[in-house]
Structures are given as C-alpha cells and as structure tokens.
PDB file of N, CA and C in Angstrom:
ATOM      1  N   UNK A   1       0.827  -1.193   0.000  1.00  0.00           N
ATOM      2  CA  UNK A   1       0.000   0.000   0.000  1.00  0.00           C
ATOM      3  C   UNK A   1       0.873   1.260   0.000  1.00  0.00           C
ATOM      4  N   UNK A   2       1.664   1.370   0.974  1.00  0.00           N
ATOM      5  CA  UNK A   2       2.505   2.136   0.705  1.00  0.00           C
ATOM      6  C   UNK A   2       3.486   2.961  -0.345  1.00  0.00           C
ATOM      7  N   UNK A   3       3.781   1.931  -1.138  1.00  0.00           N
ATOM      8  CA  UNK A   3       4.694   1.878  -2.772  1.00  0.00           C
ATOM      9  C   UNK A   3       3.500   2.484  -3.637  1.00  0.00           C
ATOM     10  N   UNK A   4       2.528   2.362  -3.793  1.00  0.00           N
ATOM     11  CA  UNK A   4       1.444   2.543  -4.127  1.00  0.00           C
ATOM     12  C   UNK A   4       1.447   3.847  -4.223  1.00  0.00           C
ATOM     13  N   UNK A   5       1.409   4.851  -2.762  1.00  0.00           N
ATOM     14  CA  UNK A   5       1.417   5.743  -2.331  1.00  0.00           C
ATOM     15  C   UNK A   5       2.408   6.933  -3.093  1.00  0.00           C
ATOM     16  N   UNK A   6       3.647   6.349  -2.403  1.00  0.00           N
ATOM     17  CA  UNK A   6       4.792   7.083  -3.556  1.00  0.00           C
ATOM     18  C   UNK A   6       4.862   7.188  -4.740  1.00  0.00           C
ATOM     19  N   UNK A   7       4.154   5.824  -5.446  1.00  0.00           N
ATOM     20  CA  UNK A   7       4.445   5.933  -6.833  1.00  0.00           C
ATOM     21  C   UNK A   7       3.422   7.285  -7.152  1.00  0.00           C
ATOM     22  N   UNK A   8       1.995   7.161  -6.528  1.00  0.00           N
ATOM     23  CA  UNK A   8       1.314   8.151  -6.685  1.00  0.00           C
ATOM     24  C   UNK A   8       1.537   9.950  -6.585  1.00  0.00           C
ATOM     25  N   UNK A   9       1.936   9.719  -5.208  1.00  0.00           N
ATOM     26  CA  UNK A   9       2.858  11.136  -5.127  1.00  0.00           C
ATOM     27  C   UNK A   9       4.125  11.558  -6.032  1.00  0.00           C
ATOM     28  N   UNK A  10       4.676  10.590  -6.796  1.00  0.00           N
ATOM     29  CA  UNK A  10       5.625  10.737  -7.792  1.00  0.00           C
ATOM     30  C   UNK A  10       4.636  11.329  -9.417  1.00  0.00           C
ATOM     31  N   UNK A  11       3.717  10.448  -9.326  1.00  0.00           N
ATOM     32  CA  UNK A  11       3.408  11.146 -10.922  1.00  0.00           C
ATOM     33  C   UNK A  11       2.222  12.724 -10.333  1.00  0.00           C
ATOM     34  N   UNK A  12       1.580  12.552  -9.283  1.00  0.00           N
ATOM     35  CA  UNK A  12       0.794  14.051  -8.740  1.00  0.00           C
ATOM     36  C   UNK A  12       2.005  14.993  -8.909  1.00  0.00           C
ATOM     37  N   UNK A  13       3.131  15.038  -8.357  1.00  0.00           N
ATOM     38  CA  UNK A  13       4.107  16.035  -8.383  1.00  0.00           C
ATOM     39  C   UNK A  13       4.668  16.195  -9.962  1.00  0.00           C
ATOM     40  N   UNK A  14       4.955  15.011 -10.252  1.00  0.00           N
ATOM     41  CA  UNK A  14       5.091  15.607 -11.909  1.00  0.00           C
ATOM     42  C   UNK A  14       4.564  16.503 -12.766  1.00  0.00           C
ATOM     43  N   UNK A  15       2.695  16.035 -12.686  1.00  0.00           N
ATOM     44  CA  UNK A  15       2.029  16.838 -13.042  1.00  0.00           C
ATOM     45  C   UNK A  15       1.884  17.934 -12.281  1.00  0.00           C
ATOM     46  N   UNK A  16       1.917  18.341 -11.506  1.00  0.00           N
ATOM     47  CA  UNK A  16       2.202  19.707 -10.696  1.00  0.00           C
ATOM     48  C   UNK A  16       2.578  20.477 -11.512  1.00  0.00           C
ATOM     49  N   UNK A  17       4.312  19.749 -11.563  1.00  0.00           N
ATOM     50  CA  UNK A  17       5.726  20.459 -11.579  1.00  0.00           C
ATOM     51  C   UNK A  17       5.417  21.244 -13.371  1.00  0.00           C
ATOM     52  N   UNK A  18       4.680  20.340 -13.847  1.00  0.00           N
ATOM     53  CA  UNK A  18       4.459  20.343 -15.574  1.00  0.00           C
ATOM     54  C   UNK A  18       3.311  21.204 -15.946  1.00  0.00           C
ATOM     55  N   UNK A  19       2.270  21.059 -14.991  1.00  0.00           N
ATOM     56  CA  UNK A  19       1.000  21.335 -15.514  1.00  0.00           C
ATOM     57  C   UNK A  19      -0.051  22.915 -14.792  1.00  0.00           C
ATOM     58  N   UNK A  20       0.870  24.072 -15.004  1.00  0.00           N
ATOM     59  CA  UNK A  20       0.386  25.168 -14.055  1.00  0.00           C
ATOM     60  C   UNK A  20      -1.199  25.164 -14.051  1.00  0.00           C
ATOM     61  N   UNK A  21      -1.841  24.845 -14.747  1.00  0.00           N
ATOM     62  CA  UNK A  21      -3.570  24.340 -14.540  1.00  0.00           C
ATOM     63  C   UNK A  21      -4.359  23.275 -13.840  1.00  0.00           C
ATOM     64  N   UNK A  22      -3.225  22.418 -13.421  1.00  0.00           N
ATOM     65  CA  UNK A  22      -3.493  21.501 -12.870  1.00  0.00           C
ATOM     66  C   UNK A  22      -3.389  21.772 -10.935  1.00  0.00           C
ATOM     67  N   UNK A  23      -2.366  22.912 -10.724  1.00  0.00           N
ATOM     68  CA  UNK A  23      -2.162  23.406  -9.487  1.00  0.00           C
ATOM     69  C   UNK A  23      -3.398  23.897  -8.965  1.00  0.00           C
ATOM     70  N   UNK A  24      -4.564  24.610  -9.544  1.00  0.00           N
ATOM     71  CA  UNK A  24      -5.569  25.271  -8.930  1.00  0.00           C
ATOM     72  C   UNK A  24      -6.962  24.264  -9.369  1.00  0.00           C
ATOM     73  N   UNK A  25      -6.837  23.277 -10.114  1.00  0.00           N
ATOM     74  CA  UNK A  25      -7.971  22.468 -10.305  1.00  0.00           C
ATOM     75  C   UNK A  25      -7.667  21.243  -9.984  1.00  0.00           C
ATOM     76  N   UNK A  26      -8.640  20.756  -9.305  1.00  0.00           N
ATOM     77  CA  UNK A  26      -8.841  19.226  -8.387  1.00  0.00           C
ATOM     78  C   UNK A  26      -9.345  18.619  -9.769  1.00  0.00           C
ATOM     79  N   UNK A  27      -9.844  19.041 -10.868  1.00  0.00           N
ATOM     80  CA  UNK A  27     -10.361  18.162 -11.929  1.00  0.00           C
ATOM     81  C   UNK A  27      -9.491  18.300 -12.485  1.00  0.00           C
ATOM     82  N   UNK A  28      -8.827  19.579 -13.018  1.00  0.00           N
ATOM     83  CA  UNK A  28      -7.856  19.417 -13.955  1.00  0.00           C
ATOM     84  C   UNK A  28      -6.626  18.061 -13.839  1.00  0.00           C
ATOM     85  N   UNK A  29      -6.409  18.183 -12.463  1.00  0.00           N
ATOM     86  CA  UNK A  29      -5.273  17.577 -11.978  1.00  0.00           C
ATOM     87  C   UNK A  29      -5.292  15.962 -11.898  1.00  0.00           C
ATOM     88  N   UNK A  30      -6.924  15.309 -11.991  1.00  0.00           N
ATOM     89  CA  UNK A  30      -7.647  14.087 -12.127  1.00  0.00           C
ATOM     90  C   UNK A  30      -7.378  13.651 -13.516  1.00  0.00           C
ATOM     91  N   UNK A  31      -7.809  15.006 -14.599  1.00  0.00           N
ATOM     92  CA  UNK A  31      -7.959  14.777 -15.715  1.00  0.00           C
ATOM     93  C   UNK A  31      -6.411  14.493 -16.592  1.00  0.00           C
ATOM     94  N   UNK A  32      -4.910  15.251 -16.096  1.00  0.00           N
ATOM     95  CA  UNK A  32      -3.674  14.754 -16.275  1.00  0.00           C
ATOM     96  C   UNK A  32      -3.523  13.511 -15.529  1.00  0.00           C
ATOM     97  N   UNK A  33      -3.645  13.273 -14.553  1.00  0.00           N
ATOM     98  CA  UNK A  33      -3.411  11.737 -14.081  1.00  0.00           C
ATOM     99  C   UNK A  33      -4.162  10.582 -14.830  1.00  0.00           C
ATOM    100  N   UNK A  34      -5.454  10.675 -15.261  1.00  0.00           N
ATOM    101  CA  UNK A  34      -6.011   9.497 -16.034  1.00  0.00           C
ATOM    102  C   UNK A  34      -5.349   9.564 -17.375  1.00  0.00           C
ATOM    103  N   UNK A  35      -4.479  10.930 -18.092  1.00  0.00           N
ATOM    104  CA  UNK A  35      -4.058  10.793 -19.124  1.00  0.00           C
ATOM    105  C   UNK A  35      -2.547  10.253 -19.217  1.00  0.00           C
ATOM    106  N   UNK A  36      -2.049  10.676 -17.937  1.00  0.00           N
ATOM    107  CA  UNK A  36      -0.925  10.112 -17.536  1.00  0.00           C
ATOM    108  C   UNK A  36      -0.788   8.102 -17.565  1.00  0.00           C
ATOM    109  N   UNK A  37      -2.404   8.097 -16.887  1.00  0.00           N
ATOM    110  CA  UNK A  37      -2.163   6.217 -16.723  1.00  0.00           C
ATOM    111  C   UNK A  37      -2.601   6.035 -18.534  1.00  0.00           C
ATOM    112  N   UNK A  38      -2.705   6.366 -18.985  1.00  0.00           N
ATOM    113  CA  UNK A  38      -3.135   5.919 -20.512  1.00  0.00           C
ATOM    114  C   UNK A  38      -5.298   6.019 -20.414  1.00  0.00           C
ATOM    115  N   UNK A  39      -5.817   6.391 -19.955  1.00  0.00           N
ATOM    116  CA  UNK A  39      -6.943   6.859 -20.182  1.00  0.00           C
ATOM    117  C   UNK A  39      -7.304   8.222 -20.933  1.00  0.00           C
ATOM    118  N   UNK A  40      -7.216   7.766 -22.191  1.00  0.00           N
ATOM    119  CA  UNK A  40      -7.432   8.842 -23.171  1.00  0.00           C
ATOM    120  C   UNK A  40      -8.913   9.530 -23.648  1.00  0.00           C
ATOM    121  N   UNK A  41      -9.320  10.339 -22.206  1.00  0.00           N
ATOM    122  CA  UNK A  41     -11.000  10.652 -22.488  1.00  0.00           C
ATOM    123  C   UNK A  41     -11.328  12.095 -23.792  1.00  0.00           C
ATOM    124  N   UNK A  42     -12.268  11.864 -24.844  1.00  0.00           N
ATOM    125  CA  UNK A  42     -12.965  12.372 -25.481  1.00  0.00           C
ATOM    126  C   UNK A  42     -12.374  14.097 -25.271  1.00  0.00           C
ATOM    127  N   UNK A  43     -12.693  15.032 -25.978  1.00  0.00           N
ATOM    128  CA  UNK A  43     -13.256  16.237 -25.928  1.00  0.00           C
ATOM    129  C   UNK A  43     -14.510  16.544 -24.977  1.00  0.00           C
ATOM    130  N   UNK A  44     -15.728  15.621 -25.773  1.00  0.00           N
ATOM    131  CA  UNK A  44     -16.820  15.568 -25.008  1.00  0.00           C
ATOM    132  C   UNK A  44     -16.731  14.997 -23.703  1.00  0.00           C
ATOM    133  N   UNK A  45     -16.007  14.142 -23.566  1.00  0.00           N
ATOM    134  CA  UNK A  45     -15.766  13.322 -22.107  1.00  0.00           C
ATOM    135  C   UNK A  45     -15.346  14.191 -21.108  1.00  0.00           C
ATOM    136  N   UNK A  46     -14.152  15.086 -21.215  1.00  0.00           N
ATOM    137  CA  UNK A  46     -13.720  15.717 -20.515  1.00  0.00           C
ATOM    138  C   UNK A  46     -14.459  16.944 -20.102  1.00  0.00           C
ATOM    139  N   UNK A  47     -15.162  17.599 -21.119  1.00  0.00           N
ATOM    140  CA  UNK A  47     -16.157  18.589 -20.758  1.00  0.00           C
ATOM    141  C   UNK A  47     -17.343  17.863 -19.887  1.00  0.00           C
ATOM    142  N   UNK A  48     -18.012  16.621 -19.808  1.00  0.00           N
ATOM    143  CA  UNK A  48     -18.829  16.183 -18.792  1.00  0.00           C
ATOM    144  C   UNK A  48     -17.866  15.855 -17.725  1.00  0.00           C
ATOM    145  N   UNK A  49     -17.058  15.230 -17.226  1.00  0.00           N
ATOM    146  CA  UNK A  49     -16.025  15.297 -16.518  1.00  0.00           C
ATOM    147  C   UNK A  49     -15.669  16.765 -15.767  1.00  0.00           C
ATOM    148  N   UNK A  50     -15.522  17.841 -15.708  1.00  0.00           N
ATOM    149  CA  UNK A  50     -15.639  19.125 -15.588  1.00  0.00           C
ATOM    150  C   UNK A  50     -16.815  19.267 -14.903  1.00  0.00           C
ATOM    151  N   UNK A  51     -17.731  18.906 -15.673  1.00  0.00           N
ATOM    152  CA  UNK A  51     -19.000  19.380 -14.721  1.00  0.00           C
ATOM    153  C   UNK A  51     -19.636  18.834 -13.875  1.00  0.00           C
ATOM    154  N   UNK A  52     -19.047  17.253 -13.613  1.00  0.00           N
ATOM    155  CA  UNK A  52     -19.681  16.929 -12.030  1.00  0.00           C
ATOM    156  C   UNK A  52     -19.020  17.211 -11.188  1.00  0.00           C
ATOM    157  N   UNK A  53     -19.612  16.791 -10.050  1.00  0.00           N
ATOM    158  CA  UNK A  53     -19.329  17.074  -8.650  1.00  0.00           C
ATOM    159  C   UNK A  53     -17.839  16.356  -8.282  1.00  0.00           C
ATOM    160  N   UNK A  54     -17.002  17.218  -7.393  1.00  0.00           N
ATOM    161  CA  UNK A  54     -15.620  16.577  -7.276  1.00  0.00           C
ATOM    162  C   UNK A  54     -15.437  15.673  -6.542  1.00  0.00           C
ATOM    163  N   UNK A  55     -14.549  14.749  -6.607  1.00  0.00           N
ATOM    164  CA  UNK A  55     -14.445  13.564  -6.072  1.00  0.00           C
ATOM    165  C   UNK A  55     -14.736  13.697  -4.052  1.00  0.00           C
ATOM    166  N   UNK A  56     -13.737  14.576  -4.200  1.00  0.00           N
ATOM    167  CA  UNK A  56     -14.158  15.014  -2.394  1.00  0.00           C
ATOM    168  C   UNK A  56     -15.231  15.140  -2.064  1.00  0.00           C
ATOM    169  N   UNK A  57     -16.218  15.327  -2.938  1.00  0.00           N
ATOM    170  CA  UNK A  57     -17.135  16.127  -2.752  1.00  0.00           C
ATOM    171  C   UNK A  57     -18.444  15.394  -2.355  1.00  0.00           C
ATOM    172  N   UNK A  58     -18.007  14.085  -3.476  1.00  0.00           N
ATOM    173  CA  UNK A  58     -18.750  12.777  -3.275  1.00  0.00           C
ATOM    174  C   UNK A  58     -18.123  12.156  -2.849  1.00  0.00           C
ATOM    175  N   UNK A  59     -16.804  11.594  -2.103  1.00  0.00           N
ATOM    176  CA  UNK A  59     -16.648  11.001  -1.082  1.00  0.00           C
ATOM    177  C   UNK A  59     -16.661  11.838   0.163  1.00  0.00           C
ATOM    178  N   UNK A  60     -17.086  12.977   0.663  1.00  0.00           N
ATOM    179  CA  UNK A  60     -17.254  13.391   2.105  1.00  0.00           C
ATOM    180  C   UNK A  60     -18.671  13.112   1.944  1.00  0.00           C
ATOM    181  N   UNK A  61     -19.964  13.114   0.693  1.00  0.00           N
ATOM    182  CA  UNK A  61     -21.398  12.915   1.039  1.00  0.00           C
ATOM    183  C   UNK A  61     -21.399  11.570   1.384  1.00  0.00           C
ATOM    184  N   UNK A  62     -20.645  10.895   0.725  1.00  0.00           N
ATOM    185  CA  UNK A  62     -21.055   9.339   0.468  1.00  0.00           C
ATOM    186  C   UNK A  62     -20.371   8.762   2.330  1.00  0.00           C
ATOM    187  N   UNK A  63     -19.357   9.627   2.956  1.00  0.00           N
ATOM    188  CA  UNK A  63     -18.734   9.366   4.276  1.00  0.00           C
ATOM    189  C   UNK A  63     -20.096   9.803   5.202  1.00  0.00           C
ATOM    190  N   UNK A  64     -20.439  10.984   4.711  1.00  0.00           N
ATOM    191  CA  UNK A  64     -21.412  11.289   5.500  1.00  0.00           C
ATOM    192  C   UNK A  64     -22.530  10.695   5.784  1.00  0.00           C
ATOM    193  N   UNK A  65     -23.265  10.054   5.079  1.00  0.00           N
ATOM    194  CA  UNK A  65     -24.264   9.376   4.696  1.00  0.00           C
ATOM    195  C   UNK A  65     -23.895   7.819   5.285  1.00  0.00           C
ATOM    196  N   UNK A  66     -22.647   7.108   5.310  1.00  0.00           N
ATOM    197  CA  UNK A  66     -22.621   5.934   6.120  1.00  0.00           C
ATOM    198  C   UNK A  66     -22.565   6.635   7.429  1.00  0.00           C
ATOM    199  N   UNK A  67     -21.862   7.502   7.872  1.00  0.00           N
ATOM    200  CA  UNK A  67     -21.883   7.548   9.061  1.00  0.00           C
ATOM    201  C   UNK A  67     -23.301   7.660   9.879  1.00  0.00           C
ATOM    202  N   UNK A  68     -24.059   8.306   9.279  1.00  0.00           N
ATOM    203  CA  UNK A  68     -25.645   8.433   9.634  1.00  0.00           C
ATOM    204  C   UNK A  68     -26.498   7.423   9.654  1.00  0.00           C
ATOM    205  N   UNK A  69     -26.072   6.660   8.261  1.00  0.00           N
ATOM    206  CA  UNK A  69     -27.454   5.602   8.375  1.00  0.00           C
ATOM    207  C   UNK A  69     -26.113   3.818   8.095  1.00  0.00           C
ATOM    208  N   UNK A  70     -25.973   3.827   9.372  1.00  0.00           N
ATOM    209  CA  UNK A  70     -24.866   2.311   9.485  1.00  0.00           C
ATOM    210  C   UNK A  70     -25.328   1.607   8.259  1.00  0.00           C
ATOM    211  N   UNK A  71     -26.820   1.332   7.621  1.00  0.00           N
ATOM    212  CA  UNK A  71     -26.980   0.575   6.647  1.00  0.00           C
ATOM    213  C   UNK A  71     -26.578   0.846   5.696  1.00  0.00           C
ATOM    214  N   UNK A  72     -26.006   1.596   5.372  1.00  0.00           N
ATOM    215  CA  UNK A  72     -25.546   1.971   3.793  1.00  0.00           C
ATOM    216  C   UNK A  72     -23.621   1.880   4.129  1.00  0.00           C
ATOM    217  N   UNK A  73     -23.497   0.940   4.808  1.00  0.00           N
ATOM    218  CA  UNK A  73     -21.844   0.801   5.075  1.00  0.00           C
ATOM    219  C   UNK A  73     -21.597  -0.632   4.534  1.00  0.00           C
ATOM    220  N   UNK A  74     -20.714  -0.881   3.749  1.00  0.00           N
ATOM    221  CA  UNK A  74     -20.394  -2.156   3.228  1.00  0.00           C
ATOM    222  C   UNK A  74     -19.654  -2.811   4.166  1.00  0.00           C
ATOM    223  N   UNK A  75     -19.496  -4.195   3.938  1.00  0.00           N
ATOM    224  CA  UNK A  75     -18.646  -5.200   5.035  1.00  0.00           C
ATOM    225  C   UNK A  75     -17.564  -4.739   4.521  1.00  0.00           C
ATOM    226  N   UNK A  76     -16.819  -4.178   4.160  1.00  0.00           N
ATOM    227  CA  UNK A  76     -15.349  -3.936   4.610  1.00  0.00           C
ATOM    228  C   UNK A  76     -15.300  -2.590   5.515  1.00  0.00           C
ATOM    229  N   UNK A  77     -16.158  -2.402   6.069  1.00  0.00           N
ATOM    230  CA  UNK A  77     -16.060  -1.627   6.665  1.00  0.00           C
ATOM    231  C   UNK A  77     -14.700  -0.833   7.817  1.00  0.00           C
ATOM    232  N   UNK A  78     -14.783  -1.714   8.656  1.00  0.00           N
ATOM    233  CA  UNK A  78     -13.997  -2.421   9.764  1.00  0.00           C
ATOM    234  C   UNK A  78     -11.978  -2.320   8.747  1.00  0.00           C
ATOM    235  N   UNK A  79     -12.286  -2.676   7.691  1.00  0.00           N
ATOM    236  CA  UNK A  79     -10.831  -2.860   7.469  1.00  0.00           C
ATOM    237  C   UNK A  79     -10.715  -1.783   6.861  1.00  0.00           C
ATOM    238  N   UNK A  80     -11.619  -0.945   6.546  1.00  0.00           N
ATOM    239  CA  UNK A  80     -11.271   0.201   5.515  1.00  0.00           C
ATOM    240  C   UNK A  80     -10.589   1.353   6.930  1.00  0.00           C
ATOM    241  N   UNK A  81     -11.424   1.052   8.630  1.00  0.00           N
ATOM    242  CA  UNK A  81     -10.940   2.088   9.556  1.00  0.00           C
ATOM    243  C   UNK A  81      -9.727   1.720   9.757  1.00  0.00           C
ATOM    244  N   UNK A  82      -9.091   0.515   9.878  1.00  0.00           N
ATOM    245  CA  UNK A  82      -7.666   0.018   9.666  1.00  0.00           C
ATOM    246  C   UNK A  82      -6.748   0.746   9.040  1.00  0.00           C
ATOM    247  N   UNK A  83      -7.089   0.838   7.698  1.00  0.00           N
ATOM    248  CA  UNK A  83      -6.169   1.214   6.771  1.00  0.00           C
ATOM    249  C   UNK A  83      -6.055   2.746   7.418  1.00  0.00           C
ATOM    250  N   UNK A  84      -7.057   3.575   7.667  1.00  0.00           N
ATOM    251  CA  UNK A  84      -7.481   5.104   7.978  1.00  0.00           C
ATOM    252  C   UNK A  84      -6.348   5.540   8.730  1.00  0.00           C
ATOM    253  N   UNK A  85      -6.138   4.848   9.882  1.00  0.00           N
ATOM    254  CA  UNK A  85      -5.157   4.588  10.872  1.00  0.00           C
ATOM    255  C   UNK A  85      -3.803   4.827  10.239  1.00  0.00           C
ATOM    256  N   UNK A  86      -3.309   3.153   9.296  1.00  0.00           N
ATOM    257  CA  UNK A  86      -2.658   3.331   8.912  1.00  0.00           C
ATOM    258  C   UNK A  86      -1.852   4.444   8.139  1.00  0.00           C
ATOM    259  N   UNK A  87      -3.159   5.274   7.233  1.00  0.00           N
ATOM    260  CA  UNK A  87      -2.827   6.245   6.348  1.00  0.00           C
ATOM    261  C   UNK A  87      -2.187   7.371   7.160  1.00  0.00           C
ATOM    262  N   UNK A  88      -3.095   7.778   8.605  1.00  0.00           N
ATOM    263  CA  UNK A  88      -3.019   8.763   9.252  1.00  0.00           C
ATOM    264  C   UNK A  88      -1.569   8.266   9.941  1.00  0.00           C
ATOM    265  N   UNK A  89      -0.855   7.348  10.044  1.00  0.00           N
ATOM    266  CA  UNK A  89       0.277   7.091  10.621  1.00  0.00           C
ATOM    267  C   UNK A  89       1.751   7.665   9.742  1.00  0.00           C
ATOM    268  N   UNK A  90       0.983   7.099   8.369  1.00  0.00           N
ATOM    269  CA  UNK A  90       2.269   7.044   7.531  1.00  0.00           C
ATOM    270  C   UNK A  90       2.447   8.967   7.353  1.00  0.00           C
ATOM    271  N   UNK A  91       1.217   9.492   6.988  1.00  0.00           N
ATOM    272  CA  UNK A  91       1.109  10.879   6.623  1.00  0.00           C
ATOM    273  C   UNK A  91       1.534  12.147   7.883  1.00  0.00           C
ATOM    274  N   UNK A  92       1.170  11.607   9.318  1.00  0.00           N
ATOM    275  CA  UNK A  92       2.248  12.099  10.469  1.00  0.00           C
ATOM    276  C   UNK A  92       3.633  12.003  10.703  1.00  0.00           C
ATOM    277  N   UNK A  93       3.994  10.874  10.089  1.00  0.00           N
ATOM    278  CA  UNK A  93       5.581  10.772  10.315  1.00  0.00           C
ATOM    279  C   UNK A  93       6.157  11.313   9.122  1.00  0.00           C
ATOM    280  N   UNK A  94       5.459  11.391   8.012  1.00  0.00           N
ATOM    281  CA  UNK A  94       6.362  12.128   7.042  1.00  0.00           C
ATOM    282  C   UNK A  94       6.150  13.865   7.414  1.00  0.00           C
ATOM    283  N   UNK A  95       5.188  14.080   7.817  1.00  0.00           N
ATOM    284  CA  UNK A  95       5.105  15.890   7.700  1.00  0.00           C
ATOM    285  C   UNK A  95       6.351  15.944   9.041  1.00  0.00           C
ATOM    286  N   UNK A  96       6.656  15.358   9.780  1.00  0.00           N
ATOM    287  CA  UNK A  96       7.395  15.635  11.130  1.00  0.00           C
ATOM    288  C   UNK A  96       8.921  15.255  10.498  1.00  0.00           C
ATOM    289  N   UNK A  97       8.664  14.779   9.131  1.00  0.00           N
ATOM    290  CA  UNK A  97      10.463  15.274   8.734  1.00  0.00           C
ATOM    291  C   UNK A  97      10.913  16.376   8.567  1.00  0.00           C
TER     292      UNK A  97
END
C-alpha cells in the first residue's frame, strides 16, 4: 500500500511540476493523471467530466451518509478504519520530517 502511495505522489508532483492548470484544479489535476495512466477521455468526455461534482465532494457525502445511516456501510467496513489509521500514521511521520 505504501509503494502505491509514492508511486502516486511521484506522478501528482510531476504533473504539478508540468502542468500550471493543474495546481488550482482538483479536476484538472484528475484529468492529467487518467491521461498520464493511458486513459485517453474524449473532448466531449472531458467537458462532462468538468461538470460533475468533485471527487471530495462525493466522497465526504457518500462518508457522510454511512456515518448516519450504518446501513448503507459495506462489510469492509472495519478494514477500511484500519487502513485510515494506517494512512493517518504514515502521513504524520512524514510531515514531522
């Protein structure tokens, strides 16, 4: 999971470093990374892409919404707070370098 991580933070910073449009847009910056993995979306694709709702945006409703109604929480539940942990472990010890 970890390797995972870096490799990720390796191509986000690329596109950063490359892409001054990509610094102020959470879509823009989605939309170089899927082109980066070889997902080559449309003209039209990318303009619907643009206009939904941002990923945060629907994962803090979709967080919100299990937390309220327990039934709408899948069985991995339990391992997904695991990992949370984990994430929040790995992401404290690096900012404290």
């Amino acid at each position: 999971m970890l390797k995972h991580l870096k490799e990720t933070e390796t191509l986000v910073k690329k596109i950063l470093s490359e892409n001054p449009d990509a610094r102020g847009s959470s879509k823009q910056l989605y939309l170089e990374v899927c082109k980066e993995c070889g997902l080559n979306l449309t003209e039209q694709q990318k303009q619907i892409f643009l206009k939904m709702p941002d990923f945060e945006t629907i994962t803090r409703s979709a967080r919100y919404l299990k937390q309220t109604y327990s039934w709408l929480r899948d069985k991995n539940h339990q391992n997904r707070l695991f990992k949370q942990v984990e994430m929040k472990k790995y992401y404290s010890k690096k900012n404290k370098k």
